[in-house]
C-alpha atoms as a PDB file:
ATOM      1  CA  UNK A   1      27.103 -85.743 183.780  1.00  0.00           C
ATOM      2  CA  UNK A   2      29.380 -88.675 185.024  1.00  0.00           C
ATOM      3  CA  UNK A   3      28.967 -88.389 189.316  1.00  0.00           C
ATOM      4  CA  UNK A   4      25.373 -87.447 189.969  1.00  0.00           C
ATOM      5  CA  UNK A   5      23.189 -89.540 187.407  1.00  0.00           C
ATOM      6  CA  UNK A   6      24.724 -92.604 188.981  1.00  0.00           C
ATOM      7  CA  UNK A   7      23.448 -92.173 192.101  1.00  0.00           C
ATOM      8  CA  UNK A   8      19.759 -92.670 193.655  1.00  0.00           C
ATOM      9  CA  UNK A   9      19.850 -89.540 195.675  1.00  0.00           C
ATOM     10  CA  UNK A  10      20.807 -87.451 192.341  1.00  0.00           C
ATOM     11  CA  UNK A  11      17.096 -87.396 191.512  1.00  0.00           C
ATOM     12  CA  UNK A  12      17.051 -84.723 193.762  1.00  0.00           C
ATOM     13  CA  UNK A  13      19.754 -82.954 192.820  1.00  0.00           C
ATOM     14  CA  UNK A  14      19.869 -79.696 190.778  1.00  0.00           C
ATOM     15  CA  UNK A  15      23.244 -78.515 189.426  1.00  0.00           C
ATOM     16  CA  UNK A  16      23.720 -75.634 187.279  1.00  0.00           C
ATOM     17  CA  UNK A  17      26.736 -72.668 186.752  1.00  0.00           C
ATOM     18  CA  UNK A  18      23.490 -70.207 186.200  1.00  0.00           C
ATOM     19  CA  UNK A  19      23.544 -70.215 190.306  1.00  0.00           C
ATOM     20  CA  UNK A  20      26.504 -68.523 190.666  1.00  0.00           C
ATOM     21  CA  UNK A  21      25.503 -65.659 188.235  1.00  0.00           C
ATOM     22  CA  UNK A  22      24.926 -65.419 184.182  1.00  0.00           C
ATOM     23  CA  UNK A  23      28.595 -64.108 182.222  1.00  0.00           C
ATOM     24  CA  UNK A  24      29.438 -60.689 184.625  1.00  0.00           C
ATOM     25  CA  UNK A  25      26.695 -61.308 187.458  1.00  0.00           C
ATOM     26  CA  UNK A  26      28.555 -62.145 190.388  1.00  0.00           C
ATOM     27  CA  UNK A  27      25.137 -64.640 191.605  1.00  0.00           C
ATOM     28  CA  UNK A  28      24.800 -63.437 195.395  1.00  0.00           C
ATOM     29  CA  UNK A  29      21.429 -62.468 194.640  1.00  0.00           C
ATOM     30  CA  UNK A  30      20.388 -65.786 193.524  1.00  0.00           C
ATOM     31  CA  UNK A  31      21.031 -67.395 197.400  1.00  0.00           C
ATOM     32  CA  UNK A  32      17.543 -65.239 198.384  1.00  0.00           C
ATOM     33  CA  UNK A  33      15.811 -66.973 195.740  1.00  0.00           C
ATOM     34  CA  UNK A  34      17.600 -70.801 196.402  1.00  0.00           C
ATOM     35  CA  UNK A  35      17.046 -70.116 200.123  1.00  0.00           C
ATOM     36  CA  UNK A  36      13.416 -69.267 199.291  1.00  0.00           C
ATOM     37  CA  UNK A  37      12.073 -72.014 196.958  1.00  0.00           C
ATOM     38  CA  UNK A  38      14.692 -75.169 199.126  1.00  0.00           C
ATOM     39  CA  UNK A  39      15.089 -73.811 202.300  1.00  0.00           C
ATOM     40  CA  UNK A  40      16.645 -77.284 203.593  1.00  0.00           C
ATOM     41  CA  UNK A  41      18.763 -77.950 201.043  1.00  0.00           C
ATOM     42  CA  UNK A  42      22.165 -78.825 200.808  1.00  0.00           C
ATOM     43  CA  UNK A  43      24.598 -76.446 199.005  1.00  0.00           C
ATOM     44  CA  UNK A  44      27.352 -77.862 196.874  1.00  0.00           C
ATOM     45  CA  UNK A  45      30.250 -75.117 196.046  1.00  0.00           C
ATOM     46  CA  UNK A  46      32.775 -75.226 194.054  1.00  0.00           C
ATOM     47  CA  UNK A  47      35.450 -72.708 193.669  1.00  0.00           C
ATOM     48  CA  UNK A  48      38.497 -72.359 191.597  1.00  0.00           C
ATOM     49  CA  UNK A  49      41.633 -69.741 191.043  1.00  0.00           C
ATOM     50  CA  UNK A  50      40.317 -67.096 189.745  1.00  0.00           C
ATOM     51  CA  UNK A  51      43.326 -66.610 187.253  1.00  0.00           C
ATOM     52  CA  UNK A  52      42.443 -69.736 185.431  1.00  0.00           C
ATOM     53  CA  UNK A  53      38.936 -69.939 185.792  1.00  0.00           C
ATOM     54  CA  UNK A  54      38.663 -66.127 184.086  1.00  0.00           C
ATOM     55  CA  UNK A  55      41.162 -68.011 181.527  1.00  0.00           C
ATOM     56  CA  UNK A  56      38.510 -70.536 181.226  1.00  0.00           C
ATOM     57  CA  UNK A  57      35.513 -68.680 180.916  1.00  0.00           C
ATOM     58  CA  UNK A  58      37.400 -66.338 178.114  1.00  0.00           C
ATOM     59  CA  UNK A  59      36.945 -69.445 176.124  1.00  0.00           C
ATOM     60  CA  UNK A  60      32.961 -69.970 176.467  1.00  0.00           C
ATOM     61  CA  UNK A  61      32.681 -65.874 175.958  1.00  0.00           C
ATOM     62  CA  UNK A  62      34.233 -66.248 172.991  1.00  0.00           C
ATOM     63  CA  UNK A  63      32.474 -69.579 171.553  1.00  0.00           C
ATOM     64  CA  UNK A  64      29.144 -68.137 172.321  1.00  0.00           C
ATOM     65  CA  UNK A  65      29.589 -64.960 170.101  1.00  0.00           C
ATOM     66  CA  UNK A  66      32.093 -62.997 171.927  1.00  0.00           C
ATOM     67  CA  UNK A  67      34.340 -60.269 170.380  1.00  0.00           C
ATOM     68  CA  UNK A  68      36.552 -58.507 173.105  1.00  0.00           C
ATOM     69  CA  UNK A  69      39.853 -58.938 173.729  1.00  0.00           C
ATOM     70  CA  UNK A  70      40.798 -60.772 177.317  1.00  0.00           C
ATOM     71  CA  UNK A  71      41.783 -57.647 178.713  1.00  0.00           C
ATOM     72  CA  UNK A  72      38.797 -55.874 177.600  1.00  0.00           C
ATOM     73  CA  UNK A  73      36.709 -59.152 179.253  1.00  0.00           C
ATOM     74  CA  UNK A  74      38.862 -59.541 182.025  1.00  0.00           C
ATOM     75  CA  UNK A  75      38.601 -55.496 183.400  1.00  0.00           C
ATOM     76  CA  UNK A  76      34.369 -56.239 183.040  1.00  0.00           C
ATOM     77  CA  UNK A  77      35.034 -59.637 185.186  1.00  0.00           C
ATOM     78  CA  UNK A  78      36.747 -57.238 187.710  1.00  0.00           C
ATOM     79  CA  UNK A  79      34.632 -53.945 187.771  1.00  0.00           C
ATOM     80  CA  UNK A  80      31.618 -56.306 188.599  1.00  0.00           C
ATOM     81  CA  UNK A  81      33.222 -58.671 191.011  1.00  0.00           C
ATOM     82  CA  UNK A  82      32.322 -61.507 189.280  1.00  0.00           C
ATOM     83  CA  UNK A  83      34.413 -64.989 190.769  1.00  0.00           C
ATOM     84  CA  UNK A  84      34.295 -62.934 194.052  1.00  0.00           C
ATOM     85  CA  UNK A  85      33.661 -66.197 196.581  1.00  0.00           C
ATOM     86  CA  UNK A  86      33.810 -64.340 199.634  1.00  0.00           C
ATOM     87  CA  UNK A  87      30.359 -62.882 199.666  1.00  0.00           C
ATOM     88  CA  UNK A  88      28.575 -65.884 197.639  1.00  0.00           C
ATOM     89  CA  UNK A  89      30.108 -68.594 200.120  1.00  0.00           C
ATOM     90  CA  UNK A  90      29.396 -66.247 203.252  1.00  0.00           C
ATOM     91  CA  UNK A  91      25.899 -65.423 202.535  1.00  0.00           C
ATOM     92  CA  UNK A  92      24.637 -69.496 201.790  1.00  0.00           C
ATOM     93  CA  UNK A  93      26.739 -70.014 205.328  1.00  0.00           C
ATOM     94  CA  UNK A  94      24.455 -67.022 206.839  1.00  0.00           C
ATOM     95  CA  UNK A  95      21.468 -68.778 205.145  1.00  0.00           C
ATOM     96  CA  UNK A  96      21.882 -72.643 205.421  1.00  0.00           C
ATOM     97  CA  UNK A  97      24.463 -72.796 208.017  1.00  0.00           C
ATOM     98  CA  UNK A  98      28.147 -74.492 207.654  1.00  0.00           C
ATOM     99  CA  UNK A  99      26.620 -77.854 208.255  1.00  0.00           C
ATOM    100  CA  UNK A 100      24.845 -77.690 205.477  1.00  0.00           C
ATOM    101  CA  UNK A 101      27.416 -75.885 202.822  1.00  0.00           C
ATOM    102  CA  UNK A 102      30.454 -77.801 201.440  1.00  0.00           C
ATOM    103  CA  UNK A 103      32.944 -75.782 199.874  1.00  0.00           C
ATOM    104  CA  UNK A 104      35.346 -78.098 196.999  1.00  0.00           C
ATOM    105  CA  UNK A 105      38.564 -76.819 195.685  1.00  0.00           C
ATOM    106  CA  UNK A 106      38.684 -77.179 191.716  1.00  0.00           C
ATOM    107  CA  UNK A 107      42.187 -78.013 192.209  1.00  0.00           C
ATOM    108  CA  UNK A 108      41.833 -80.818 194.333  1.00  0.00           C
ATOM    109  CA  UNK A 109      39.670 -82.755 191.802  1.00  0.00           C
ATOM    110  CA  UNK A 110      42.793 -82.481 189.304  1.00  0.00           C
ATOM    111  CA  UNK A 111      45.061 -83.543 191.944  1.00  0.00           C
ATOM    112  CA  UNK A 112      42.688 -86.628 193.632  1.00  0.00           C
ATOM    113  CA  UNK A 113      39.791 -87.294 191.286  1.00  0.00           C
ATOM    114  CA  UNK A 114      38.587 -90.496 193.382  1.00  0.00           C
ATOM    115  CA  UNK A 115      38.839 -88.630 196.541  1.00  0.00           C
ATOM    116  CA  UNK A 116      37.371 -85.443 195.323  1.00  0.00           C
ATOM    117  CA  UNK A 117      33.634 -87.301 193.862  1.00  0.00           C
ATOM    118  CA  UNK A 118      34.388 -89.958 196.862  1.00  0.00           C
ATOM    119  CA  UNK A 119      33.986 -86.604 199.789  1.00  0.00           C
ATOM    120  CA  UNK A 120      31.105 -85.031 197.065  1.00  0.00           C
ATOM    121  CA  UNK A 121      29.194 -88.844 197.017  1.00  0.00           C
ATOM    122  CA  UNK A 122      29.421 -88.940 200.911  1.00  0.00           C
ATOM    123  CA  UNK A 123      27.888 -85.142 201.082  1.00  0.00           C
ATOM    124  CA  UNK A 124      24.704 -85.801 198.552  1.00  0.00           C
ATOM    125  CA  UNK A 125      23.915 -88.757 201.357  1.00  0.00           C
ATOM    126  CA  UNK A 126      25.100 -91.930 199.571  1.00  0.00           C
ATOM    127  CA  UNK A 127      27.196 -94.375 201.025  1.00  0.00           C
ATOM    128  CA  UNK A 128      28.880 -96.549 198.428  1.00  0.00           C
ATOM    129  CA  UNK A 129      31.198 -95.275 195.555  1.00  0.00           C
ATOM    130  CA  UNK A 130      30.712 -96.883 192.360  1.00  0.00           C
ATOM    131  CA  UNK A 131      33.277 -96.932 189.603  1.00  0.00           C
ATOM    132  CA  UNK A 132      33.514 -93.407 187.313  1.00  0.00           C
ATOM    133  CA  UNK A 133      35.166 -92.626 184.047  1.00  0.00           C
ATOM    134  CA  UNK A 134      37.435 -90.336 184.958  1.00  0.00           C
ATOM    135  CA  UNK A 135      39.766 -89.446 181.434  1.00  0.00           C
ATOM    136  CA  UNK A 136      38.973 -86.141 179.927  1.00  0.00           C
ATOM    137  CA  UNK A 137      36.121 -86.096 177.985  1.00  0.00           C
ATOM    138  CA  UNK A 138      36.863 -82.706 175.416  1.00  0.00           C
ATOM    139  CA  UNK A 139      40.272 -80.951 175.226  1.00  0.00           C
ATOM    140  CA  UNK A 140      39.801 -77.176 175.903  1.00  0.00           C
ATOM    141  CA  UNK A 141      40.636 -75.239 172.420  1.00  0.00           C
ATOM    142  CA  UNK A 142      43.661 -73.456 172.438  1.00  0.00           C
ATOM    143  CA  UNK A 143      44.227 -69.671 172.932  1.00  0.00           C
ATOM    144  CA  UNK A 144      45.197 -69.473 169.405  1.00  0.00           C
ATOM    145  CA  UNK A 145      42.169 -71.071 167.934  1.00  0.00           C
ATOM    146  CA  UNK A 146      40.200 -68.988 170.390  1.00  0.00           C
ATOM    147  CA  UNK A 147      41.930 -65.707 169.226  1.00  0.00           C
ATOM    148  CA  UNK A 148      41.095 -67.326 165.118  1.00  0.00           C
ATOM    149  CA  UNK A 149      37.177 -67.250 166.523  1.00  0.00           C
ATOM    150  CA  UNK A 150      37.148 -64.074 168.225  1.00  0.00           C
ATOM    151  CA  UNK A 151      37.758 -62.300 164.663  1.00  0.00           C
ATOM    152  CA  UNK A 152      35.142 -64.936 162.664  1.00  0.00           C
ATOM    153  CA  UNK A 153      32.881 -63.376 165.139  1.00  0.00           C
ATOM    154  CA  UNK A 154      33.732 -59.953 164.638  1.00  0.00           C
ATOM    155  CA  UNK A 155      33.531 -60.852 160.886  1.00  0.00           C
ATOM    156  CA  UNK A 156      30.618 -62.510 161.268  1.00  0.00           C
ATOM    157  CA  UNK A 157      29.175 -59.268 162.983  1.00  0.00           C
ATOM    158  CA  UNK A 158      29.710 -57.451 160.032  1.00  0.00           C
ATOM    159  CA  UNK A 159      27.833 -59.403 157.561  1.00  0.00           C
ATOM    160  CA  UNK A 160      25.103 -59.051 160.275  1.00  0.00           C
ATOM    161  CA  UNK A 161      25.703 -55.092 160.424  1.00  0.00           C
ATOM    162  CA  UNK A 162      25.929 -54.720 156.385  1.00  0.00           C
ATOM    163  CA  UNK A 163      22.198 -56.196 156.039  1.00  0.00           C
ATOM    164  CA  UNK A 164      23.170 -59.602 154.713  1.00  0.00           C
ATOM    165  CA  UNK A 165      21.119 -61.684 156.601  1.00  0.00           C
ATOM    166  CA  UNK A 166      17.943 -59.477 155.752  1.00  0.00           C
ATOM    167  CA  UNK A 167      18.651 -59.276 151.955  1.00  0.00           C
ATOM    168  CA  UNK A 168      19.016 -63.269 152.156  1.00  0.00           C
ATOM    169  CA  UNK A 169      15.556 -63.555 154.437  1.00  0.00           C
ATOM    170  CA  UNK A 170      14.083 -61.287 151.321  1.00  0.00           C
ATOM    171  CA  UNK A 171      15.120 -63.147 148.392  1.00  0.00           C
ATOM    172  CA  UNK A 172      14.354 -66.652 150.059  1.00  0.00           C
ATOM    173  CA  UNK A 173      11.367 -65.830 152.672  1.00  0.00           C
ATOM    174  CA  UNK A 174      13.167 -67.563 155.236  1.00  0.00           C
ATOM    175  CA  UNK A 175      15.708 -67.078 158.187  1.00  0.00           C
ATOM    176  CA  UNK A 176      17.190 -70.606 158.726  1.00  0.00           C
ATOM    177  CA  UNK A 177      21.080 -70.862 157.346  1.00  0.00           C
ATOM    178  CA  UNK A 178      21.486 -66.998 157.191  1.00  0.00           C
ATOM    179  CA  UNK A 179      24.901 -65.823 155.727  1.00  0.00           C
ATOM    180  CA  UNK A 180      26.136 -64.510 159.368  1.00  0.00           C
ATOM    181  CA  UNK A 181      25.148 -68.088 160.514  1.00  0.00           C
ATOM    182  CA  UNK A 182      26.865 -70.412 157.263  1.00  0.00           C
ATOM    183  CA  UNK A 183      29.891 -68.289 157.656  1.00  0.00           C
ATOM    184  CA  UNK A 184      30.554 -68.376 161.044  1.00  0.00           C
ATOM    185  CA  UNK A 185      29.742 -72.226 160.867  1.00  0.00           C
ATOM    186  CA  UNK A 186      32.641 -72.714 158.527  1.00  0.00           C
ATOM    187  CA  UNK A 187      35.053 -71.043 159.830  1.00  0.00           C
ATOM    188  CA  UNK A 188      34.521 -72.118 163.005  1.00  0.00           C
ATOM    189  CA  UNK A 189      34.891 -75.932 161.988  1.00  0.00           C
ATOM    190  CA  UNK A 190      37.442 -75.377 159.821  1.00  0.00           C
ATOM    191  CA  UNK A 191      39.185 -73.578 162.462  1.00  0.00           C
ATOM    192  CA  UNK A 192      39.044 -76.360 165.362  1.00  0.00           C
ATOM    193  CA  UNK A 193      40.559 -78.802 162.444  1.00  0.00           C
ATOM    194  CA  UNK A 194      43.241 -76.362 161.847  1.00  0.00           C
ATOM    195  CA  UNK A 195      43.602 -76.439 165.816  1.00  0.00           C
ATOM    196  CA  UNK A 196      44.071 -80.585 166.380  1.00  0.00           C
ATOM    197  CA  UNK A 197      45.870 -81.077 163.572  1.00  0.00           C
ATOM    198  CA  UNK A 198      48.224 -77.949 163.134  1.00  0.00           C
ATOM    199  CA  UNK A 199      48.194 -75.509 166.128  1.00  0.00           C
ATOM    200  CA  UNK A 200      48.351 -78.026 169.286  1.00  0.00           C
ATOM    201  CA  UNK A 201      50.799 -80.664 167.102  1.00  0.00           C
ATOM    202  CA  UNK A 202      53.139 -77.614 166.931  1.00  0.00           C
ATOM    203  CA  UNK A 203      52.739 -76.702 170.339  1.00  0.00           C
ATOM    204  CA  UNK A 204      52.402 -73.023 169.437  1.00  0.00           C
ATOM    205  CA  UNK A 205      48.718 -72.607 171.471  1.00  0.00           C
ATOM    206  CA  UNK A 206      49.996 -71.547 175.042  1.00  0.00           C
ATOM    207  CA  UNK A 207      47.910 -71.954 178.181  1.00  0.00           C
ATOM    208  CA  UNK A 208      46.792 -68.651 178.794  1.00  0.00           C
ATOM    209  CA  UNK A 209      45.290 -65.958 176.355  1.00  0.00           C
ATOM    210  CA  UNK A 210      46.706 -63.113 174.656  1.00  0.00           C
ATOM    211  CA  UNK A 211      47.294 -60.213 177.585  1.00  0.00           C
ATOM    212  CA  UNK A 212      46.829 -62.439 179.814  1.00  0.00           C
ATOM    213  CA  UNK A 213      50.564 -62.091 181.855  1.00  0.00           C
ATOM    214  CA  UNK A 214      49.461 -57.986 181.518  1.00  0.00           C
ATOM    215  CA  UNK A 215      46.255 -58.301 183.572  1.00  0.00           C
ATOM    216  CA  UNK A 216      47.216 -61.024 185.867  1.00  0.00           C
ATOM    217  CA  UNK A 217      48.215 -58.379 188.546  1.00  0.00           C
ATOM    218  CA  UNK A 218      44.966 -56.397 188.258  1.00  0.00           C
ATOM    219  CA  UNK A 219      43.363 -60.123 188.959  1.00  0.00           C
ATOM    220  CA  UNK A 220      45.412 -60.520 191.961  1.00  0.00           C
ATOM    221  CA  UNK A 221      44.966 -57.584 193.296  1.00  0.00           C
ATOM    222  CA  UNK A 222      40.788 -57.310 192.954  1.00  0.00           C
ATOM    223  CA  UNK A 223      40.673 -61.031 194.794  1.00  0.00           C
ATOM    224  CA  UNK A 224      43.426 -61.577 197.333  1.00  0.00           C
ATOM    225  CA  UNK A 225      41.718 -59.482 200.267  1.00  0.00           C
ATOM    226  CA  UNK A 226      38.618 -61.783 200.210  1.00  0.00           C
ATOM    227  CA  UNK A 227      40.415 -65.111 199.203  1.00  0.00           C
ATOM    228  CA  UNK A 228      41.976 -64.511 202.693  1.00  0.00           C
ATOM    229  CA  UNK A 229      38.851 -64.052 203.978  1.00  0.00           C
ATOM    230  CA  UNK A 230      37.447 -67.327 202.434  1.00  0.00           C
ATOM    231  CA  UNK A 231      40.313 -69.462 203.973  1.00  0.00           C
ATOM    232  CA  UNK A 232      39.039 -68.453 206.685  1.00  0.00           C
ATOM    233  CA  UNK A 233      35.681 -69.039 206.113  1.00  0.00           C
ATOM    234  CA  UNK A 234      36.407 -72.474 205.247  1.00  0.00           C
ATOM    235  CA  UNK A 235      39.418 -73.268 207.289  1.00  0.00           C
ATOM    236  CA  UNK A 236      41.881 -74.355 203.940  1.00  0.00           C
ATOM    237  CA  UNK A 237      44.665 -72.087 202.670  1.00  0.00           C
ATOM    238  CA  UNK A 238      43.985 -71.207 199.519  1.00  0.00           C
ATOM    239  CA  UNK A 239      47.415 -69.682 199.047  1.00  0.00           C
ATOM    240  CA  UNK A 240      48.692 -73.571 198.562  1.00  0.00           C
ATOM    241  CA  UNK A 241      46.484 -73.405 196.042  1.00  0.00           C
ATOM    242  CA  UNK A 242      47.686 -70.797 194.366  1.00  0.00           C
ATOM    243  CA  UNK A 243      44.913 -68.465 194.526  1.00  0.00           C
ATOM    244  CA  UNK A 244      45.699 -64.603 195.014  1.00  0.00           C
ATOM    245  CA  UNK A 245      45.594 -63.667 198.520  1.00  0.00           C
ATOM    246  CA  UNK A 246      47.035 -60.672 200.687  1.00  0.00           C
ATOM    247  CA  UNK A 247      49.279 -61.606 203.070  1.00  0.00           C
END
């Protein structure tokens, strides 16, 4: 939203998370049908430890509806082999050729953000850098306030369950601002307040959510045989990184 739409060349370019697989779908699938419909294209990838990027997508799982725990997500992420790079980055290599694939470390754009979109302008075919905002533009929630929303949806569930939301469609002949819905709208607002002002002020949100420290090894483990593979691949050692490899 800040990089590409400033750019000429961005008209043709078409960016989207869906590519590398919807929630537990690891997305190697979707190279036959990139390769199929652009076949000279130029692929983009960006990867990211898979500790904190699980962390990270906890958080979207749980604003979108989500009610498991992050162990109970986390062993799903795993089974599946979803965040696996190895065989997503290997097969658009196979299909495009290394020319044509660029492979970004996540990390690096935390660490150099004007070198990071400076090496990702140069890649897209423009020549000339223009000036980016580059401060934050939304705090991530904490892992309290996403623990407080993973039981307004499991609340919010139940109304669902208990018929609510029918009796209400009933009475009124209509399904817009459903019980489920109003509640889970409250809560959730009220909630994020309850996060600026009290949670992060008190500095009693964490970085990581609950169980996290508990599965972390079962991460490690599932990854760090094809992160060594990937360095590789793409000739960086992701182990500076801090990404989970074998030795």
């Amino acid at each position: 939203q800040e990089v590409f739409p400033k750019y000429k060349v961005s008209e043709k370019v078409f960016s989207d998370d869906v590519l590398c697989g919807r929630l537990f779908n690891p997305g190697v699938d979707a190279v036959d049908y990139v390769y199929k419909s652009h076949p000279k294209a130029k692929i983009l990838i960006v990867i990211r430890s898979q500790p904190t990027i699980i962390n990270s997508a906890y958080k979207t799982y749980i604003k979108r509806g989500g009610i498991w725990t992050f162990p109970r997500y986390t062993k799903e992420i795993l089974q599946r082999k979803k965040y696996d790079y190895f065989p997503l980055v290997e097969k658009y290599i196979k299909f495009y050729g290394k020319k044509n694939c660029k492979v970004m470390i996540f990390e690096d754009l935390i660490r150099s953000p004007d070198e990071y979109i400076k090496n990702i302008v140069k890649f897209i075919g423009e020549h000339k850098v223009v000036k980016h905002d580059l401060t934050p533009k939304k705090p991530a929630p904490s892992n309290l306030y996403n623990e407080f929303l993973r039981y307004v949806n499991i609340l919010t569930k139940i109304i669902y369950l208990l018929g609510f939301d029918t009796l209400y469609t009933k009475i009124f002949g209509n399904n817009k601002n459903l019980p489920s819905f109003r509640f889970r709208k409250f809560f959730t607002r009220w909630g994020i307040t309850l996060d600026e002002k009290i949670f992060k002020k008190l500095g009693v949100t964490g970085s990581y959510q609950y169980g996290f420290k508990h599965i972390l090894p079962m991460i490690e483990t599932t990854y760090a045989a094809n992160n060594k593979k990937l360095s590789n691949l793409i000739h960086k050692d992701l182990a500076l990184y801090k990404y989970p490899i074998s030795n």
